[in-house]
Protein backbone atom coordinates (compact mmCIF):
# COMPACT_ATOMS: atom_id res chain seq x y z
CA UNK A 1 -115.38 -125.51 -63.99
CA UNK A 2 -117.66 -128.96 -64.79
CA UNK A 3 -121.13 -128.70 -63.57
CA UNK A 4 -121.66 -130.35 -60.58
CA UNK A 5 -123.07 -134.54 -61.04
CA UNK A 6 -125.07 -136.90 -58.99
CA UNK A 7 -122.04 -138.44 -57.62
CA UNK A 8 -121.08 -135.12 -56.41
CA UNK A 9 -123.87 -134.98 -54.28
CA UNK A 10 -124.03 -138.25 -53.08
CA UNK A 11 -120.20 -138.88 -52.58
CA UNK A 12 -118.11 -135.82 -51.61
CA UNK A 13 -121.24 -133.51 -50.65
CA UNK A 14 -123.56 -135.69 -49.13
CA UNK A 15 -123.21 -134.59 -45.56
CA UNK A 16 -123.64 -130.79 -46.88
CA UNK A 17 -127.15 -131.88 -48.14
CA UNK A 18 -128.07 -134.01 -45.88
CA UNK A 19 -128.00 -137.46 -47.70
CA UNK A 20 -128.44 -140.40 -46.35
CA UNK A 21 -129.17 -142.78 -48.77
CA UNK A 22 -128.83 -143.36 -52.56
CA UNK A 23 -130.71 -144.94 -55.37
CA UNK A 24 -129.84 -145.89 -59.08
CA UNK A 25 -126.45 -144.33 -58.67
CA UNK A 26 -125.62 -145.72 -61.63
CA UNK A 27 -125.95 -142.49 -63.75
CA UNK A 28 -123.50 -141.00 -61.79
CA UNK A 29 -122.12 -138.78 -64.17
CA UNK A 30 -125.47 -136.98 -64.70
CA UNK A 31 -125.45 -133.05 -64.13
CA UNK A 32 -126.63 -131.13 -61.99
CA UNK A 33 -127.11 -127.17 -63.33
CA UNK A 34 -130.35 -125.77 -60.98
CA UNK A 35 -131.51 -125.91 -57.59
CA UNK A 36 -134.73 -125.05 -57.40
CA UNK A 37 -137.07 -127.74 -56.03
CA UNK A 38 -140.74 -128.80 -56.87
CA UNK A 39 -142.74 -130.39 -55.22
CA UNK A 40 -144.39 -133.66 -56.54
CA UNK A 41 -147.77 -134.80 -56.05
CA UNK A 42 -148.15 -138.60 -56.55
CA UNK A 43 -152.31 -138.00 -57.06
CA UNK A 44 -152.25 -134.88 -59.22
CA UNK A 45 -152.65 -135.51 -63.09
CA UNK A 46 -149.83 -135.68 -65.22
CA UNK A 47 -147.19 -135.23 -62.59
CA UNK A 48 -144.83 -133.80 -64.77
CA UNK A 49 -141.50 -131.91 -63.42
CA UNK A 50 -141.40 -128.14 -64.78
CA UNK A 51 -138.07 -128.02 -67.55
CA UNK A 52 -134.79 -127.62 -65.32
CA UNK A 53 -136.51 -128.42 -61.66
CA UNK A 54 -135.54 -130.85 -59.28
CA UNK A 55 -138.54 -132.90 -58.17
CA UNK A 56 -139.21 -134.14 -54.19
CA UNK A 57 -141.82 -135.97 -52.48
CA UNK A 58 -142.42 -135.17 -48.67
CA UNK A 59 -142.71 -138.53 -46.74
CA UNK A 60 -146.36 -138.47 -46.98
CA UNK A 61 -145.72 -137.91 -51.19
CA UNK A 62 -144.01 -141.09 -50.46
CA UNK A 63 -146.72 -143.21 -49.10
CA UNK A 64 -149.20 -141.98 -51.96
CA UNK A 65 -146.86 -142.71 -54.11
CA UNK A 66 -146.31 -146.62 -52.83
CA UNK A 67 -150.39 -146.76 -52.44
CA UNK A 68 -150.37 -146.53 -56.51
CA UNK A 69 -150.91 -149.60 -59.07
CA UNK A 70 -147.60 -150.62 -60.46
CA UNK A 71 -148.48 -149.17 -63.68
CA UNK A 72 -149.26 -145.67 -62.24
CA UNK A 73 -146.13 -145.56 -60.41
CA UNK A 74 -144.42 -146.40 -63.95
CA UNK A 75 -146.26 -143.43 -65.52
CA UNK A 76 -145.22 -140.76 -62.80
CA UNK A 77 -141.34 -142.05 -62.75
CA UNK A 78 -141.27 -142.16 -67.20
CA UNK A 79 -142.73 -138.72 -67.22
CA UNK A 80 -139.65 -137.11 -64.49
CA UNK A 81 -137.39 -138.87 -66.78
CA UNK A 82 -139.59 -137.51 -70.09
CA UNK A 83 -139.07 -134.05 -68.36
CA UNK A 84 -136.00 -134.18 -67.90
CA UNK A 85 -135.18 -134.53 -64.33
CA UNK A 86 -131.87 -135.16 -63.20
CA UNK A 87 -133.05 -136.75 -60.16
CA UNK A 88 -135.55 -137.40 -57.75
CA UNK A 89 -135.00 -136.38 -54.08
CA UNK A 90 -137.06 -137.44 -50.96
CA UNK A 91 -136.50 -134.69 -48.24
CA UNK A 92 -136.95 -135.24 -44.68
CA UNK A 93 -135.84 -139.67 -44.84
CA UNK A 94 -133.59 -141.54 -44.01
CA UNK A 95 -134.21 -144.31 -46.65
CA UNK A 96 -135.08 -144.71 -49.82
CA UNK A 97 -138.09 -147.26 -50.35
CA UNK A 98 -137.53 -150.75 -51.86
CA UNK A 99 -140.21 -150.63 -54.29
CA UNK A 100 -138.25 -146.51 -55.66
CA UNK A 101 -135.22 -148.39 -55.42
CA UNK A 102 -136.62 -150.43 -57.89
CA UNK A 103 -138.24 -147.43 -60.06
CA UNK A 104 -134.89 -145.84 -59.61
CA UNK A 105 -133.41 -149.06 -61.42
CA UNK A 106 -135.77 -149.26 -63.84
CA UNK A 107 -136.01 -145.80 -65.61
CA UNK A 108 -132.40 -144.91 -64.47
CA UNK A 109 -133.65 -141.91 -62.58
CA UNK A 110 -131.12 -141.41 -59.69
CA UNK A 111 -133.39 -141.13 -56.54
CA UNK A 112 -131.54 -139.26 -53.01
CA UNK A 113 -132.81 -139.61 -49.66
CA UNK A 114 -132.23 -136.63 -47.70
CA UNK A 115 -132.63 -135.75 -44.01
CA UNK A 116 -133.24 -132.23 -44.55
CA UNK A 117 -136.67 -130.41 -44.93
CA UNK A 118 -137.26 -128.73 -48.77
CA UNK A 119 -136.12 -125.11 -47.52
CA UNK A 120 -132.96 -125.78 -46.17
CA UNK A 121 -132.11 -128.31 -49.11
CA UNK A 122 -132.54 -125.76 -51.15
CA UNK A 123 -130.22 -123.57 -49.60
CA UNK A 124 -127.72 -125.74 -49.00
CA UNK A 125 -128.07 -126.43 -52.96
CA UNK A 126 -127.87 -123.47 -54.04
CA UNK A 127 -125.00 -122.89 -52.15
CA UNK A 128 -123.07 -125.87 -53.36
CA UNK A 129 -123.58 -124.59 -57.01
CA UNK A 130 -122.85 -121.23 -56.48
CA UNK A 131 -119.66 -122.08 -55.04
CA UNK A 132 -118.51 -124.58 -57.82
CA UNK A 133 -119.59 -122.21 -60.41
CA UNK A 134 -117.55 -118.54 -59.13
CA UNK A 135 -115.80 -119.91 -55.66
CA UNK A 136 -118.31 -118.13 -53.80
CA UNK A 137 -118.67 -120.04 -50.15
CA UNK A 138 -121.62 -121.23 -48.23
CA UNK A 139 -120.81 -122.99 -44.82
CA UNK A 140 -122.97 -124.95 -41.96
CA UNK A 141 -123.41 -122.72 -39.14
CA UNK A 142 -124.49 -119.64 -37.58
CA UNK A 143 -123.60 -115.72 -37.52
CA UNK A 144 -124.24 -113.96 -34.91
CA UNK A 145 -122.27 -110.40 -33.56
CA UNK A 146 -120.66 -110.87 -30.31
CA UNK A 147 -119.17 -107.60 -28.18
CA UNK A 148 -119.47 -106.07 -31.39
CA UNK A 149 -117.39 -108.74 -33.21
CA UNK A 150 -118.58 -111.05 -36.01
CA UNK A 151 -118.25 -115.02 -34.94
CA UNK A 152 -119.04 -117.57 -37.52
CA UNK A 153 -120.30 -120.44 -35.05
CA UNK A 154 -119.52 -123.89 -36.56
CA UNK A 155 -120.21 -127.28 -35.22
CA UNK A 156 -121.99 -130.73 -36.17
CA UNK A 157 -126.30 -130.70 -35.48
CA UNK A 158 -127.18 -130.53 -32.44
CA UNK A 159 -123.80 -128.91 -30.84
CA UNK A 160 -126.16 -125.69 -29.83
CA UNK A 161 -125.00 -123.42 -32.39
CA UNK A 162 -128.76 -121.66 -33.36
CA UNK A 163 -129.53 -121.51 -29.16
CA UNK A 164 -125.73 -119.61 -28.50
CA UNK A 165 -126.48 -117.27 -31.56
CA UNK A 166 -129.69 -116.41 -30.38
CA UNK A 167 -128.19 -115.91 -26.85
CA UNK A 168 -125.17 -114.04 -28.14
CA UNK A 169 -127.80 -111.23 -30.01
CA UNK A 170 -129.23 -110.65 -26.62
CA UNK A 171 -125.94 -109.62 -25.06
CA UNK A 172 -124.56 -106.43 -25.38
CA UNK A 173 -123.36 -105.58 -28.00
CA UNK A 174 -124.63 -108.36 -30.02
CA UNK A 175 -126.78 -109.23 -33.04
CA UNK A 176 -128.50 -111.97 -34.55
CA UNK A 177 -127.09 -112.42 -38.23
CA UNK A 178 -128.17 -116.27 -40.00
CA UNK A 179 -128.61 -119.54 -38.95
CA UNK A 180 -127.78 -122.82 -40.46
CA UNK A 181 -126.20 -121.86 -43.18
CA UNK A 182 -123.96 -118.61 -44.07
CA UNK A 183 -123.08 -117.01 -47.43
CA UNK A 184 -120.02 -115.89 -47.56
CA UNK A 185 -117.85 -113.04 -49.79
CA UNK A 186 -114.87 -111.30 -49.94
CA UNK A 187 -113.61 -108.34 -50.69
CA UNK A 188 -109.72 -107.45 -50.20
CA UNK A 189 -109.33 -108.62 -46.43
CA UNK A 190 -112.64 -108.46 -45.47
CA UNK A 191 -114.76 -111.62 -45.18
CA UNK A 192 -118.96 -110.86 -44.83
CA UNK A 193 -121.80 -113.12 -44.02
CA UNK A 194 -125.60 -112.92 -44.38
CA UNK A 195 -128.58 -115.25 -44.93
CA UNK A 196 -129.42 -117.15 -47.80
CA UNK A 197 -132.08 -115.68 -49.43
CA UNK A 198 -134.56 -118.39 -49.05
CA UNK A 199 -134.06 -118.67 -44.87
CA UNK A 200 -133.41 -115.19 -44.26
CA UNK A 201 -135.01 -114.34 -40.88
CA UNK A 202 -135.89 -118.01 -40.08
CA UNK A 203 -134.15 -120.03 -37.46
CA UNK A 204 -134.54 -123.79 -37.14
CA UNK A 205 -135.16 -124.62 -33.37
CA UNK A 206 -135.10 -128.09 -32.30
CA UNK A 207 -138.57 -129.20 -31.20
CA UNK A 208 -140.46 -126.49 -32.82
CA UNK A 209 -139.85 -126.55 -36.67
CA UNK A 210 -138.80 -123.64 -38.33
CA UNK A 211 -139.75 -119.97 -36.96
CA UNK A 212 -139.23 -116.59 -37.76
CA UNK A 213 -135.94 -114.87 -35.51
CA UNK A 214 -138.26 -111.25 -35.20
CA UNK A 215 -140.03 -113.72 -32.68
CA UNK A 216 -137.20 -115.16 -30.66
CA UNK A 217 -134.98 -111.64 -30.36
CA UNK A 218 -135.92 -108.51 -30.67
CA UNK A 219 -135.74 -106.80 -34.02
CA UNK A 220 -132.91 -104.33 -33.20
CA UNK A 221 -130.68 -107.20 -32.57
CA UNK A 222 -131.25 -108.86 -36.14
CA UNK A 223 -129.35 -107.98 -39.05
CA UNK A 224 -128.73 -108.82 -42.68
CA UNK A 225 -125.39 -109.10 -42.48
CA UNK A 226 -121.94 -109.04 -40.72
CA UNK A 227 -118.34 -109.30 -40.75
CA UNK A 228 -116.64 -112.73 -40.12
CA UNK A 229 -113.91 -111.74 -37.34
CA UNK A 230 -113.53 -114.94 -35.81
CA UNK A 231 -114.39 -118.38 -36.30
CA UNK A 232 -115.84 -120.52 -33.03
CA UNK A 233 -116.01 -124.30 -33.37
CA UNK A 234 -118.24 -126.13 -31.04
CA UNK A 235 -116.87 -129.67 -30.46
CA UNK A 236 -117.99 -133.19 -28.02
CA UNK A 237 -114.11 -133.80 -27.22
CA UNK A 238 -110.82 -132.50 -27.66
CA UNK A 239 -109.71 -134.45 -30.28
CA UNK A 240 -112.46 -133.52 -32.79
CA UNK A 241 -110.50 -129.34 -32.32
CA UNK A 242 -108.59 -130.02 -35.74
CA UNK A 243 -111.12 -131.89 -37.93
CA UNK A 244 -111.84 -130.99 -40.96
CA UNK A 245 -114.91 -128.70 -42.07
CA UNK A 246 -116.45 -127.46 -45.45
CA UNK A 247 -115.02 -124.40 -46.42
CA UNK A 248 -112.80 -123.80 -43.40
CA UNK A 249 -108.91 -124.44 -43.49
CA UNK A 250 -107.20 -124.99 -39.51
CA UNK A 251 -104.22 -123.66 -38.82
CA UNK A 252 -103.55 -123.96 -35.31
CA UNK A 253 -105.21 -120.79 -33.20
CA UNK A 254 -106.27 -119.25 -36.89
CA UNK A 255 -107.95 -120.79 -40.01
CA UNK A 256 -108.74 -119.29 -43.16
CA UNK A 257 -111.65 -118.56 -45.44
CA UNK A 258 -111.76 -117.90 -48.78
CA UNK A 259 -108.10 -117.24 -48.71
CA UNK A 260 -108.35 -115.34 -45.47
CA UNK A 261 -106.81 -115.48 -41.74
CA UNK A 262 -109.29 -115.26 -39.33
CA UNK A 263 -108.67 -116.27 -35.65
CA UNK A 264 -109.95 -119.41 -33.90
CA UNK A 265 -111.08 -121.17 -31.43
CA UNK A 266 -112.56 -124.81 -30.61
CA UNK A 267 -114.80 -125.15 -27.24
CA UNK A 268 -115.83 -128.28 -25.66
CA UNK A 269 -119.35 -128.24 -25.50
CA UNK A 270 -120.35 -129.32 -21.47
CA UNK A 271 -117.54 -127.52 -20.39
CA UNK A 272 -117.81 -124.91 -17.87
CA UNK A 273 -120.12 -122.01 -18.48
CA UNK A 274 -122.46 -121.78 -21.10
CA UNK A 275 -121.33 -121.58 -24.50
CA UNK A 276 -122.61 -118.28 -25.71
CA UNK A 277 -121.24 -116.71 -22.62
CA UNK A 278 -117.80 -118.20 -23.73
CA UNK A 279 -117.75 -117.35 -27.18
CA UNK A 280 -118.68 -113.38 -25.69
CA UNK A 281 -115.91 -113.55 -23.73
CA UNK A 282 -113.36 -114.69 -26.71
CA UNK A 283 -115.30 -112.31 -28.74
CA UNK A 284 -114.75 -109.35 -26.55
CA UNK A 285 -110.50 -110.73 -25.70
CA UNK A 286 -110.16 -109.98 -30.05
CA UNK A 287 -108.64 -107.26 -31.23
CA UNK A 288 -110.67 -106.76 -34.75
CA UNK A 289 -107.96 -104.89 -36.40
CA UNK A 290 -110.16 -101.91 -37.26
CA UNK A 291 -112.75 -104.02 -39.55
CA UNK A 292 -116.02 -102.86 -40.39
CA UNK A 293 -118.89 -103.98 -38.05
């Protein structure tokens, strides 16, 4: 399978990454084979990117960086493209600069503006190579054991998938499994989901940053890793029930995953009682067909 390219990640995966803005597009064909990040210091000497890294800034990286002479700023953006770099992204914006815009332009370094914070970029990264390289399957949401039954919790930010997970492992029979993103495998019939590596045990909670899940639920309820029973999307209205999402293929009260039937259900968020409590009660009304737990 080809290696994924910049336009990948700015066209077809940018809402999987978080990006929100794109620079010097122009080498759009150029590949993308790693995902691990480094961080770039603007002030540091000779800042270099290591051979096969991905170099960021942080938005204050940004604001050293546009505090520069013109010249230095030439130096630091020649010696990314020297490196090797295949781009440069800015985590945490929303924009890219006018004066990088012009950078990106200049040395044809492809520069990304990405919402996301370096951690969970990288995740979502990895993810996205993994699964072009051996079909292995990373989604946006949140695992969490309900009445003993797996539930992959999907839904767009802010539809109060991380609080009904956490909620969900304080019930009985329930368990605290990933947040944010899911890896996902199969073997025969059975469909399994755990942490990536990098944010296993973390949870991102609006407000507070990101903090460790031993500190939000007790430890008995967390585990590494669960079945996928069932598959709960968390929606605004009733027409967004059959959207499409990453990785997930509708079909009517079922979808499938990785090849897959696994039964589910879209709840209007604002409806009636609390989610979690509503996702327990679907939870506990499956029949899991004698799968693993």
């Amino acid at each position: 399978m080809a290696a994924l390219t910049i336009q990948d990640l700015a066209g077809q995966f940018h809402d999987r990454i978080g990006i929100e803005d794109a620079g010097g597009i122009g080498c759009r064909d150029r590949e993308i084979r790693t995902n691990r990040l480094q961080p770039l210091d603007p002030l540091s000497r000779g800042a270099r990117c290591r051979p096969g890294a991905i170099p960021f800034l942080q938005p204050e990286g940004v604001i050293r960086l546009s505090s520069l002479s013109e010249s230095l700023r030439n130096n630091i953006i020649q010696s990314l493209v020297l490196s090797g770099a295949p781009c440069l992204l800015l985590v945490s914006a929303f924009s890219i600069p006018p004066f990088l815009n012009r950078l990106s332009r200049r040395f044809h370094l492809p520069v990304l503006a990405s919402s996301l914070g370096g951690a969970h970029l990288e995740s979502r990264l990895t993810g996205l190579l993994r699964e072009h390289r051996d079909g292995f399957k990373r989604v946006h949401g949140c695992l969490a054991v309900a009445s003993g039954i797996g539930v992959l919790i999907i839904g767009d930010s802010g539809m109060g998938k991380t609080t009904a997970a956490l909620c969900l492992a304080e019930e009985k029979g329930g368990a605290w499994v990933a947040d944010d993103a899911v890896d996902l495998s199969r073997r025969g019939d059975a469909i399994r989901g755990r942490s990536p590596a990098i944010i296993r045990g973390l949870v991102a909670v609006r407000g507070r940053g990101i903090v460790r899940a031993s500190g939000l639920v007790s430890r008995m309820r967390i585990r590494k890793k669960a079945p996928v029973d069932g598959v709960v999307r968390l929606v605004r209205r009733a027409e967004e029930r059959d959207a499409a999402w990453p990785g997930i293929v509708k079909q009517g009260e079922a979808c499938r995953i990785l090849g897959v039937e696994r039964p589910f259900c879209a709840l209007i968020v604002g409806e009636g009682e609390p989610v979690y409590r509503r996702i327990a009660g679907w939870a506990a009304s499956l029949n899991s067909g004698g799968r693993e737990s």
